[in-house]
N, C-alpha and C. Protein backbone atom coordinates (compact mmCIF):
# COMPACT_ATOMS: atom_id res chain seq x y z
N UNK A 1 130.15 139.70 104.51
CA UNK A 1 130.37 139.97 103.12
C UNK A 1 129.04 140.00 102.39
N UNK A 2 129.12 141.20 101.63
CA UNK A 2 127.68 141.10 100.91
C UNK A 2 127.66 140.12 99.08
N UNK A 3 126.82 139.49 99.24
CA UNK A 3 126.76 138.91 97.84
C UNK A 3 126.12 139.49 96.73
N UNK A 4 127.40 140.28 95.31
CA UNK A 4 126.07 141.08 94.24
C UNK A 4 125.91 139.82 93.58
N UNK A 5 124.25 139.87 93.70
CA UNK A 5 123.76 139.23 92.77
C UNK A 5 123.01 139.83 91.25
N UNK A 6 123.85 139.18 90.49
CA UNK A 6 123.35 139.53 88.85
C UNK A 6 122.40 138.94 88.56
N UNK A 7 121.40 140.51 88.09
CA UNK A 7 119.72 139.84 87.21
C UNK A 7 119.87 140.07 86.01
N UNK A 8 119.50 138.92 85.50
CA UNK A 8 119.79 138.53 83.91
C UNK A 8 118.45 139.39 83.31
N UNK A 9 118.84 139.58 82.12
CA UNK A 9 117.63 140.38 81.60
C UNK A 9 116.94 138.66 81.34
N UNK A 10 115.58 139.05 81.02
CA UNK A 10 114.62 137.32 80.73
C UNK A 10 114.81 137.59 79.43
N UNK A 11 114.79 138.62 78.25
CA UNK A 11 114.75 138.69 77.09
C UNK A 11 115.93 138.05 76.36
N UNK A 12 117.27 138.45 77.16
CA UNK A 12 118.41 137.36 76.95
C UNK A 12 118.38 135.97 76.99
N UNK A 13 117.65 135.47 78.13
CA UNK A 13 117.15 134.37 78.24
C UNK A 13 116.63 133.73 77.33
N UNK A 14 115.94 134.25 76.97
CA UNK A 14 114.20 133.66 75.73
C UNK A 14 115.28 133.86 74.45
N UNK A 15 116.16 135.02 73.91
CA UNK A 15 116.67 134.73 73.23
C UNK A 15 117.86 133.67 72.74
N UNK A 16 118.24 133.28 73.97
CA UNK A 16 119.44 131.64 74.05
C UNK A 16 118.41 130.97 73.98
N UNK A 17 117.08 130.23 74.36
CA UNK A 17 116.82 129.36 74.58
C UNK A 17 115.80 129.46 72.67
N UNK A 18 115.59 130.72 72.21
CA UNK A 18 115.19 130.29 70.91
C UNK A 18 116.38 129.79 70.00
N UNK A 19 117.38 130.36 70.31
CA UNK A 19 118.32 130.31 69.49
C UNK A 19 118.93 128.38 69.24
N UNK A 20 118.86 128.34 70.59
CA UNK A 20 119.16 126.44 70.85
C UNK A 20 117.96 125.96 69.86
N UNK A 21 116.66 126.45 70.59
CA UNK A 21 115.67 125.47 69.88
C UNK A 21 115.82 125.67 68.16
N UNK A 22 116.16 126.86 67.72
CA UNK A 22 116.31 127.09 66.14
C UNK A 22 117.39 126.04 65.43
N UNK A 23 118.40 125.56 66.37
CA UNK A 23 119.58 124.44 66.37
C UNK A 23 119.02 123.29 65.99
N UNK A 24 117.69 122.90 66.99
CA UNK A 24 117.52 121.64 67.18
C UNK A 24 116.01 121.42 66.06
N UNK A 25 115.31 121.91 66.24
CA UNK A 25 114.08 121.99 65.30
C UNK A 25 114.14 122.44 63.85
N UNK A 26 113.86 121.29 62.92
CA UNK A 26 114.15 121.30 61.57
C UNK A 26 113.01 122.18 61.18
N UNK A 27 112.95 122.80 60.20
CA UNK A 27 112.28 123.43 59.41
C UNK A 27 111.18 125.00 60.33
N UNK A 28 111.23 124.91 61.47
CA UNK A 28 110.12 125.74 62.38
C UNK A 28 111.94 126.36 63.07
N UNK A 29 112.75 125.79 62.85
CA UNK A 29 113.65 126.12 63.49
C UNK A 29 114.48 127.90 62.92
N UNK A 30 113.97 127.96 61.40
CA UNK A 30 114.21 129.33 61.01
C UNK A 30 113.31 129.86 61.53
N UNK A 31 112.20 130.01 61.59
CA UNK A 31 111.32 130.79 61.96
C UNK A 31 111.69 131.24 63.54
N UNK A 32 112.16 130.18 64.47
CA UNK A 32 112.54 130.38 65.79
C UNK A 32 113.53 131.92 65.63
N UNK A 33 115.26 130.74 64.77
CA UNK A 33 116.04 132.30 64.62
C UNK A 33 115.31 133.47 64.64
N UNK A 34 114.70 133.60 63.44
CA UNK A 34 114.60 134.78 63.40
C UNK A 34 114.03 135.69 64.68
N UNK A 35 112.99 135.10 65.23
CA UNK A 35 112.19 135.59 66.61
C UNK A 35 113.24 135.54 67.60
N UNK A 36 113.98 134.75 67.73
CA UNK A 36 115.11 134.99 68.42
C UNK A 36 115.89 136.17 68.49
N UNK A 37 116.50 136.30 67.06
CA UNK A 37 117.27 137.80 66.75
C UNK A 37 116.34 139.21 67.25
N UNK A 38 115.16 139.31 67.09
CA UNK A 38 114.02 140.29 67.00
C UNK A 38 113.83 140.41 68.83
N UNK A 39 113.98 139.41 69.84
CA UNK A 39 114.07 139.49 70.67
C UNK A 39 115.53 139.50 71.34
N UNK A 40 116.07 139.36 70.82
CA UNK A 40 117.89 140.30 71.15
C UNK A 40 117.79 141.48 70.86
N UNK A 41 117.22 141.51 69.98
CA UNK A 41 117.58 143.73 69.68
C UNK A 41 117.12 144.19 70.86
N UNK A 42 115.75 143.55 71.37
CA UNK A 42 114.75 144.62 72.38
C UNK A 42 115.76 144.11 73.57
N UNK A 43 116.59 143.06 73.74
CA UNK A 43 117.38 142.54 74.64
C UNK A 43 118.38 143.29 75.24
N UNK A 44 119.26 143.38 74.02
CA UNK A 44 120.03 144.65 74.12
C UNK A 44 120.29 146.25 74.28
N UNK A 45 118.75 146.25 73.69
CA UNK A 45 118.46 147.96 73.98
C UNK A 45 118.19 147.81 75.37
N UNK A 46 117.48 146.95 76.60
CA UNK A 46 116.93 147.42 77.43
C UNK A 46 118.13 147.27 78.79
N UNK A 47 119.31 146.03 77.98
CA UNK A 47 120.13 145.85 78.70
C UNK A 47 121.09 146.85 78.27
N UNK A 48 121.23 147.87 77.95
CA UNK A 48 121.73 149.44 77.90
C UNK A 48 121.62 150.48 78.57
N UNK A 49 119.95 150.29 78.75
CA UNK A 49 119.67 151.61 79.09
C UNK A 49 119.68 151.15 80.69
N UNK A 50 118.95 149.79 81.08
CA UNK A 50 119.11 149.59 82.61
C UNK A 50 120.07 149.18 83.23
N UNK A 51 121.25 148.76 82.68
CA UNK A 51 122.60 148.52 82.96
C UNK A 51 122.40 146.76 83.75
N UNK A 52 121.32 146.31 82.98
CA UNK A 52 121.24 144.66 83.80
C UNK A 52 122.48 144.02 82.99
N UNK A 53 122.55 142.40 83.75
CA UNK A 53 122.95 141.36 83.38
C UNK A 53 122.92 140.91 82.02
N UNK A 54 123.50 139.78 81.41
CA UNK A 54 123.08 139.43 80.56
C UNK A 54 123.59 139.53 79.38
N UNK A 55 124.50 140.31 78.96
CA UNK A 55 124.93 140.69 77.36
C UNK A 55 125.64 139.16 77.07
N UNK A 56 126.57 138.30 78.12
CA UNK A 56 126.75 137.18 77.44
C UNK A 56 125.50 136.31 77.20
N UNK A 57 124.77 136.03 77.61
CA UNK A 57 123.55 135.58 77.11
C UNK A 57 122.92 135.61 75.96
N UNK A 58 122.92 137.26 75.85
CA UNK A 58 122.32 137.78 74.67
C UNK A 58 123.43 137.27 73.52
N UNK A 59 124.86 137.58 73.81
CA UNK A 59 125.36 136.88 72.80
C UNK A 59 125.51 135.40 72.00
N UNK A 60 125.38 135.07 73.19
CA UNK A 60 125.31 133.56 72.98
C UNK A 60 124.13 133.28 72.36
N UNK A 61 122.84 133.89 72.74
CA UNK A 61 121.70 134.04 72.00
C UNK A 61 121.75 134.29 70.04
N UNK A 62 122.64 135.17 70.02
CA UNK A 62 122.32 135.94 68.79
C UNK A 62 123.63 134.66 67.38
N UNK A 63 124.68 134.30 68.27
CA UNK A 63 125.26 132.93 67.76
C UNK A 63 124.57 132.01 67.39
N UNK A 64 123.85 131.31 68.39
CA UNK A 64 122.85 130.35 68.26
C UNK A 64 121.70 130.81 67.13
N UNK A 65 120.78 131.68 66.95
CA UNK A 65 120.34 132.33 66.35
C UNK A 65 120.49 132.22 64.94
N UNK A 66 122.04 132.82 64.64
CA UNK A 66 122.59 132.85 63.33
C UNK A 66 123.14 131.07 62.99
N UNK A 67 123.86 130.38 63.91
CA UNK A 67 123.69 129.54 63.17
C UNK A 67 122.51 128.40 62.64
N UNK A 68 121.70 128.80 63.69
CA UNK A 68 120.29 128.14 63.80
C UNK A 68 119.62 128.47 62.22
N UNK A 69 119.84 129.63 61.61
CA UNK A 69 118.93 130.39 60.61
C UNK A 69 119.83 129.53 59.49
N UNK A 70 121.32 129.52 59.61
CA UNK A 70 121.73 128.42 58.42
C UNK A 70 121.92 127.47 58.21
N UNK A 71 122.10 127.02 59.40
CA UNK A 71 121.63 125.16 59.10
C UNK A 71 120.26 125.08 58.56
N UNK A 72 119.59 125.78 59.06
CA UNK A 72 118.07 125.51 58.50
C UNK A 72 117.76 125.64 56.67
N UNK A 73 118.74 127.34 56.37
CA UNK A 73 118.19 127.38 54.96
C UNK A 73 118.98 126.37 54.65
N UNK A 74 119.92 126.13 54.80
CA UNK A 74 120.83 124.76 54.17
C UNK A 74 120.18 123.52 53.87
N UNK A 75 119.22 123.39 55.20
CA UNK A 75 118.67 122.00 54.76
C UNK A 75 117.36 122.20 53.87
N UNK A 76 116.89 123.42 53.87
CA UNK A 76 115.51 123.54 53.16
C UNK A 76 116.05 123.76 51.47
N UNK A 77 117.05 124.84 51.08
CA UNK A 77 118.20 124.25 50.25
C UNK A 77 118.12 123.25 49.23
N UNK A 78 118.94 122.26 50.29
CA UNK A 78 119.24 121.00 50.02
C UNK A 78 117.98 120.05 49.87
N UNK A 79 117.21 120.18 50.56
CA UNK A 79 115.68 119.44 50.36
C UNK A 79 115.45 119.77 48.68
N UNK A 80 115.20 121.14 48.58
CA UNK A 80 114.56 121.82 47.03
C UNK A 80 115.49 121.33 46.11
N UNK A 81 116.61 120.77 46.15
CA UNK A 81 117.65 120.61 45.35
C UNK A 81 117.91 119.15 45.34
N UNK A 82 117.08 118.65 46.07
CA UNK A 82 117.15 117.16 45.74
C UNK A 82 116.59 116.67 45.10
N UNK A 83 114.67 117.48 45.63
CA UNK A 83 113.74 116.55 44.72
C UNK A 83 113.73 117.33 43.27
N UNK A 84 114.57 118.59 43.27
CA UNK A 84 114.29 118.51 41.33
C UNK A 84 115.03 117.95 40.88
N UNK A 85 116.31 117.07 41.44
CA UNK A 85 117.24 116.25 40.90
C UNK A 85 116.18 115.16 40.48
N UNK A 86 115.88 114.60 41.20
CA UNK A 86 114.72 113.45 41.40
C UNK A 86 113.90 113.56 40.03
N UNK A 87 113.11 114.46 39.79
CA UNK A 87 111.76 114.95 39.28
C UNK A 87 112.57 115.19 38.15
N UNK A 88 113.54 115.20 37.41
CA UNK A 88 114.14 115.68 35.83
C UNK A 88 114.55 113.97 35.43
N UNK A 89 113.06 114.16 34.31
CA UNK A 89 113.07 112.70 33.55
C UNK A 89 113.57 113.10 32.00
């Protein structure tokens, strides 16, 4: 029996693993999303045209990603909205 083995695109890759780190890293963590998303597009175009592995990846990538980008403005947000609470004497 022959075994197909599936090659993941790496761009899918790099894009799940920014997308986690955009989860976990406060404030550098938008900046991740976004590089994340920017490396899914090229992810997806190349996993089109070469018919590789990977689109769950990439999706899971582009989830992570998006929620990564709003927890973040949320807390940066919520930061700006605290200290002018603070700062109004």
């Amino acid at each position: 029996m022959v075994e197909k083995t599936q090659t993941n695109n790496s761009n899918s890759v790099i894009s799940l693993t920014l997308g986690i780190l955009s989860i976990l890293i406060p404030y550098i963590g938008l900046i991740l999303g976004v590089i994340g998303i920017v490396v899914l597009r090229k992810a997806t175009k190349e996993i089109v045209k070469t018919d590789e592995g990977g689109r769950g990846l990439a999706t899971s990538g582009l989830i992570c990603s998006i929620v990564g980008i709003i927890i973040q403005l949320v807390l940066v947000v919520s930061i700006i909205a605290f200290y002018s609470l603070i700062n109004v004497s």
